[in-house]
N, C-alpha and C. Protein backbone atom coordinates (compact mmCIF):
# COMPACT_ATOMS: atom_id res chain seq x y z
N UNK A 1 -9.81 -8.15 24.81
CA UNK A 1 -9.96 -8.32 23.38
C UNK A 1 -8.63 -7.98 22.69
N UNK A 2 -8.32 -8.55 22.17
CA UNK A 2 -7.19 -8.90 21.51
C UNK A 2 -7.13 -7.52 20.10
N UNK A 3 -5.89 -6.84 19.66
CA UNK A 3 -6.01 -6.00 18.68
C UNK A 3 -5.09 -6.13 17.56
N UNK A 4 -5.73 -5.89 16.61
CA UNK A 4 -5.04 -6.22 15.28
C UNK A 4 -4.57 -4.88 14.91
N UNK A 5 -2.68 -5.54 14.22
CA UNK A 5 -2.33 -4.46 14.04
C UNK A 5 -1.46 -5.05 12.57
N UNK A 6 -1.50 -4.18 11.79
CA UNK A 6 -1.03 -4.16 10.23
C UNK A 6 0.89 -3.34 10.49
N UNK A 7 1.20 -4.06 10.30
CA UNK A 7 2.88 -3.56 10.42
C UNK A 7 3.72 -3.43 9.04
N UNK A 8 3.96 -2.44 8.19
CA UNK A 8 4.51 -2.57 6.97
C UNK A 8 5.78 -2.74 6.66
N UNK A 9 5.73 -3.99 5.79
CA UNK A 9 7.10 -4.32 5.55
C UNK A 9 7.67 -3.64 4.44
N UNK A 10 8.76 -3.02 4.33
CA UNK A 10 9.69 -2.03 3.37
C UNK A 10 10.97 -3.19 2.93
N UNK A 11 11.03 -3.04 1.69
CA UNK A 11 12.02 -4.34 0.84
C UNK A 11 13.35 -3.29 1.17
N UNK A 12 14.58 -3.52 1.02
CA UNK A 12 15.76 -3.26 1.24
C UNK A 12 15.64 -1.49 0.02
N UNK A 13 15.14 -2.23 -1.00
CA UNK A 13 15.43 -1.21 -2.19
C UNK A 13 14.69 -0.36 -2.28
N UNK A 14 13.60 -0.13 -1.90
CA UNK A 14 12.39 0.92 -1.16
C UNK A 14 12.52 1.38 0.08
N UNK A 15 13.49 1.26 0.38
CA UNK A 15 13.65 1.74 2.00
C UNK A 15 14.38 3.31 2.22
N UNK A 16 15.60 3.43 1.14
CA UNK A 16 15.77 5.03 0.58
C UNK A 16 14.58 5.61 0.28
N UNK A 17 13.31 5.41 -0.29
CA UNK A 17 12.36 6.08 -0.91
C UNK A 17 11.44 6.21 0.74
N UNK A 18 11.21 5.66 1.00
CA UNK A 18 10.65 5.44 2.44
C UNK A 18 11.00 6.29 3.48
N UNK A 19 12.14 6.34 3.87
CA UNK A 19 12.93 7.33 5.13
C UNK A 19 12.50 8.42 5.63
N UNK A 20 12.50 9.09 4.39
CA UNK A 20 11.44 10.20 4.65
C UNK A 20 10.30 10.25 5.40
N UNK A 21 9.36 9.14 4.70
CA UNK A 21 7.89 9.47 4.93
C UNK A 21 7.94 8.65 6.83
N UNK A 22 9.07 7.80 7.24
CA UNK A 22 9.60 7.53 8.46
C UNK A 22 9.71 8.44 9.36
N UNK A 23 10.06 9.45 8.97
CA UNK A 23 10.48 10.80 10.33
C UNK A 23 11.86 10.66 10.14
N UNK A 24 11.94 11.68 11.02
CA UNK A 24 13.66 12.24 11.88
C UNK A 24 14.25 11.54 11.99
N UNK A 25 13.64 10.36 12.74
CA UNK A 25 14.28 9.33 13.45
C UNK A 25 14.96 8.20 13.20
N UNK A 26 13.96 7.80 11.68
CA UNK A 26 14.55 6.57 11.05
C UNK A 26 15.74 6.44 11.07
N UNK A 27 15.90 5.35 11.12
CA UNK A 27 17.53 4.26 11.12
C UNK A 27 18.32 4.78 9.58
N UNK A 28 19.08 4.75 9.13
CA UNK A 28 19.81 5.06 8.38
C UNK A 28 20.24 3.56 7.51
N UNK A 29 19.86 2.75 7.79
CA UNK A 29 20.35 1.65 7.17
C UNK A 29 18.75 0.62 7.16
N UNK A 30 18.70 0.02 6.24
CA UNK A 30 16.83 -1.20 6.11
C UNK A 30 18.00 -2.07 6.93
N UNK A 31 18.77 -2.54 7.01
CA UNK A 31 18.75 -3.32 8.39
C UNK A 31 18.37 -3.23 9.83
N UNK A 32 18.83 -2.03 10.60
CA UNK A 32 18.48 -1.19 11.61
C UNK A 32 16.93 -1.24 11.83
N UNK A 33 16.09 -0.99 10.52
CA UNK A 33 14.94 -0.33 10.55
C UNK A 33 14.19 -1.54 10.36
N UNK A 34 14.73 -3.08 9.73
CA UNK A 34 14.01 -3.85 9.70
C UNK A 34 14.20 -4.81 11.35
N UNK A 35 15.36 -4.64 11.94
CA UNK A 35 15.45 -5.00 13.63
C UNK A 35 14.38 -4.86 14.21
N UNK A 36 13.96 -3.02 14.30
CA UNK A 36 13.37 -2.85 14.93
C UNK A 36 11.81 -2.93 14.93
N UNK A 37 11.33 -3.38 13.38
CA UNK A 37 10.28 -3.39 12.95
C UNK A 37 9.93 -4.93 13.47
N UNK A 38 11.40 -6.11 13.45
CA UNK A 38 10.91 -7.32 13.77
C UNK A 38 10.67 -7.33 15.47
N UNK A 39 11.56 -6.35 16.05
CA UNK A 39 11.03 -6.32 17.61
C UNK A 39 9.53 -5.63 17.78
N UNK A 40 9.05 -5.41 17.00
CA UNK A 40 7.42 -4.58 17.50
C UNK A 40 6.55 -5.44 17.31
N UNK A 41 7.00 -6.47 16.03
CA UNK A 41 6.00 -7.56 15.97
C UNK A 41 5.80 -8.29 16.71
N UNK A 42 7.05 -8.19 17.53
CA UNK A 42 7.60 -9.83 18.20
C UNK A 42 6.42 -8.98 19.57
N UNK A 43 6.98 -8.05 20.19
CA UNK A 43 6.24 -7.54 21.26
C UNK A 43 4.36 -7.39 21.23
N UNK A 44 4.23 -7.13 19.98
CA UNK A 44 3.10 -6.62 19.81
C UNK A 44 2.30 -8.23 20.00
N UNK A 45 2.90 -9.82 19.09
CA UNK A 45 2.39 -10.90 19.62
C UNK A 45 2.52 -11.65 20.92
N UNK A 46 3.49 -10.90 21.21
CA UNK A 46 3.39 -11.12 23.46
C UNK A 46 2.86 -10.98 23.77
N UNK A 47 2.14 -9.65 23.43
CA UNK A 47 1.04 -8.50 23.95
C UNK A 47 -0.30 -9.49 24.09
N UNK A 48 -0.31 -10.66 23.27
CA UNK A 48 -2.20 -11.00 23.13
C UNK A 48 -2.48 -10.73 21.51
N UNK A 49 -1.46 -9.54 20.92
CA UNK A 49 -2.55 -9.14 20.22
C UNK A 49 -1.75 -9.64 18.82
N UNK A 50 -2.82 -9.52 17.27
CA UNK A 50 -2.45 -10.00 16.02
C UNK A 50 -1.73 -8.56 15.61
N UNK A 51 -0.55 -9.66 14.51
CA UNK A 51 0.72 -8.52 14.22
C UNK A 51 0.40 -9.01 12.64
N UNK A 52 0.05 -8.12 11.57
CA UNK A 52 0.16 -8.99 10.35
C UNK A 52 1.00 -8.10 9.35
N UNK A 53 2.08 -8.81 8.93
CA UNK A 53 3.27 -7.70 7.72
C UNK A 53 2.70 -8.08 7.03
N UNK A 54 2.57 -6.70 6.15
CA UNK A 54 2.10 -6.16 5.09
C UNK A 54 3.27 -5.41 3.88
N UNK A 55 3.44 -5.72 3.18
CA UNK A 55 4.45 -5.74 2.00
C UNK A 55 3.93 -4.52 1.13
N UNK A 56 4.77 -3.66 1.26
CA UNK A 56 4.23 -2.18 0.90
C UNK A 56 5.68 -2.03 -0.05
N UNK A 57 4.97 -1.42 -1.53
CA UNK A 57 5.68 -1.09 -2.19
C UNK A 57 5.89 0.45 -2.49
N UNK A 58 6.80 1.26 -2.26
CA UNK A 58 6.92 2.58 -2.33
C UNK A 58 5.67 3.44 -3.83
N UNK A 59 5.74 2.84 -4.68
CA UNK A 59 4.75 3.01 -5.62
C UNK A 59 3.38 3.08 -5.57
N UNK A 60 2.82 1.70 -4.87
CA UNK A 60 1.96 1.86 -4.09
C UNK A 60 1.02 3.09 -3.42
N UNK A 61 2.36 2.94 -2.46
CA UNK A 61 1.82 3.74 -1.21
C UNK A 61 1.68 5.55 -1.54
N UNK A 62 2.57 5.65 -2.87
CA UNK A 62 2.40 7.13 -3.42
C UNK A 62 1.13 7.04 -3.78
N UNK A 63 0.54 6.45 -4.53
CA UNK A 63 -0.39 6.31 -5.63
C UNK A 63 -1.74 6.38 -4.24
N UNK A 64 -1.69 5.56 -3.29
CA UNK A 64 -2.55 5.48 -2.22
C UNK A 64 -2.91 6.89 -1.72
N UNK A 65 -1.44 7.73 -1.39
CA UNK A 65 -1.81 9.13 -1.00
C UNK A 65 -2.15 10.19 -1.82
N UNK A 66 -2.28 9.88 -3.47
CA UNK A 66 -2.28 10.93 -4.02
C UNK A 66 -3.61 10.64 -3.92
N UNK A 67 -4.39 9.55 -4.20
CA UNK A 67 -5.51 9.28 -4.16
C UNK A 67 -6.90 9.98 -3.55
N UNK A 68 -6.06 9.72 -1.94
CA UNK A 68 -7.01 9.68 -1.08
C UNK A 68 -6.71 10.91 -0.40
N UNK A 69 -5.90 12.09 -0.71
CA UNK A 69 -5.32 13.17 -0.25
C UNK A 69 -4.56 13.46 0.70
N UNK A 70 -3.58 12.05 0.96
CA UNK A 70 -2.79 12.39 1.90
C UNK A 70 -1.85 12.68 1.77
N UNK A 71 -0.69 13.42 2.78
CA UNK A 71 0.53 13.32 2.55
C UNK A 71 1.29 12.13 2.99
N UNK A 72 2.44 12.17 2.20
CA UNK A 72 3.07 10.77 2.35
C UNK A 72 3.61 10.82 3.95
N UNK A 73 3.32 10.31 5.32
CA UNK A 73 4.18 10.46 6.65
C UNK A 73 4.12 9.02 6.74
N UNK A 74 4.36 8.95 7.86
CA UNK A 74 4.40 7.68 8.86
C UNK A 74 2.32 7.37 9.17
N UNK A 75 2.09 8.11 9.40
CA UNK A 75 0.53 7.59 9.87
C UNK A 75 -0.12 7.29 8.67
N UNK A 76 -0.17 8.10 7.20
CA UNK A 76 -0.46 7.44 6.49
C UNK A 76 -0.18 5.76 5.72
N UNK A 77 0.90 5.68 6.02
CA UNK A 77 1.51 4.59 5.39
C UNK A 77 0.96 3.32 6.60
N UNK A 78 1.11 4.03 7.90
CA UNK A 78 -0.04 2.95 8.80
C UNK A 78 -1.47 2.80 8.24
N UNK A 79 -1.92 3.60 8.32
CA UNK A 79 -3.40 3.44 6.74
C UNK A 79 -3.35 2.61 6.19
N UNK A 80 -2.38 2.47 5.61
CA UNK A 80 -2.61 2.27 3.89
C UNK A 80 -2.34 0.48 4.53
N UNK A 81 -1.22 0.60 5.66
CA UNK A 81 -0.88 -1.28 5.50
C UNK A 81 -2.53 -1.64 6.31
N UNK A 82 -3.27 -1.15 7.26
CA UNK A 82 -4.11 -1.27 8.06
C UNK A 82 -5.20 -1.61 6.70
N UNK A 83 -5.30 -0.86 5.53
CA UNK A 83 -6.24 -1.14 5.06
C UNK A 83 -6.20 -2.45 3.90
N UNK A 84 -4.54 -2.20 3.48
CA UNK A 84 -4.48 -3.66 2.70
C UNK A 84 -4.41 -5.00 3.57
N UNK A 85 -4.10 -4.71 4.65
CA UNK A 85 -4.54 -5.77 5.35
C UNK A 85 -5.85 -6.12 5.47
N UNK A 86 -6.80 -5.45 5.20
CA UNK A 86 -8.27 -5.77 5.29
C UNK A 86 -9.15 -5.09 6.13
N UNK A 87 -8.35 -4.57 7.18
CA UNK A 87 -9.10 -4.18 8.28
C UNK A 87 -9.40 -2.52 8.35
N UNK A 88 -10.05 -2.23 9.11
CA UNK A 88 -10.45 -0.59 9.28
C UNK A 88 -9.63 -0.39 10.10
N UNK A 89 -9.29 1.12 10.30
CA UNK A 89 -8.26 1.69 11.20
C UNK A 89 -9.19 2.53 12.43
């Protein structure tokens, strides 16, 4: 069975606001970070399974966590694209 996965896309100019809620690790540049975001898709539709970008606006995704009581990280912001994509997490 095939698995759907919500991958969020970060615009160039939201991507400073973003880094943070990325980790340690993040790339230092939305080019870097958008490479590697296009290699997970690319792998993830090798895989069998559905890859769908999701266009996440830093505004948004605050407003999402103040909401629903999260803090802003990386797993939330998987949430948040998982759920504007439509699907349950």
């Amino acid at each position: 069975m095939a698995l759907a996965n919500a991958f969020p896309v970060i615009s160039k100019e939201d991507y400073p606001a973003f880094r943070p809620v990325l980790g340690p690790n993040a790339p230092n540049a939305h080019d870097e970070w958008l490479k590697i975001h296009r290699e997970q898709v690319e792998q993830t539709r090798l895989n069998g399974d559905e890859a769908a970008e999701i266009e996440i606006q830093h505004d948004e995704f605050v407003e999402f966590c103040r909401v629903n009581g999260h803090t802003p990280n990386q797993n939330a912001l998987m949430d948040f694209a998982t759920k504007k994509a439509g699907w349950k997490p």
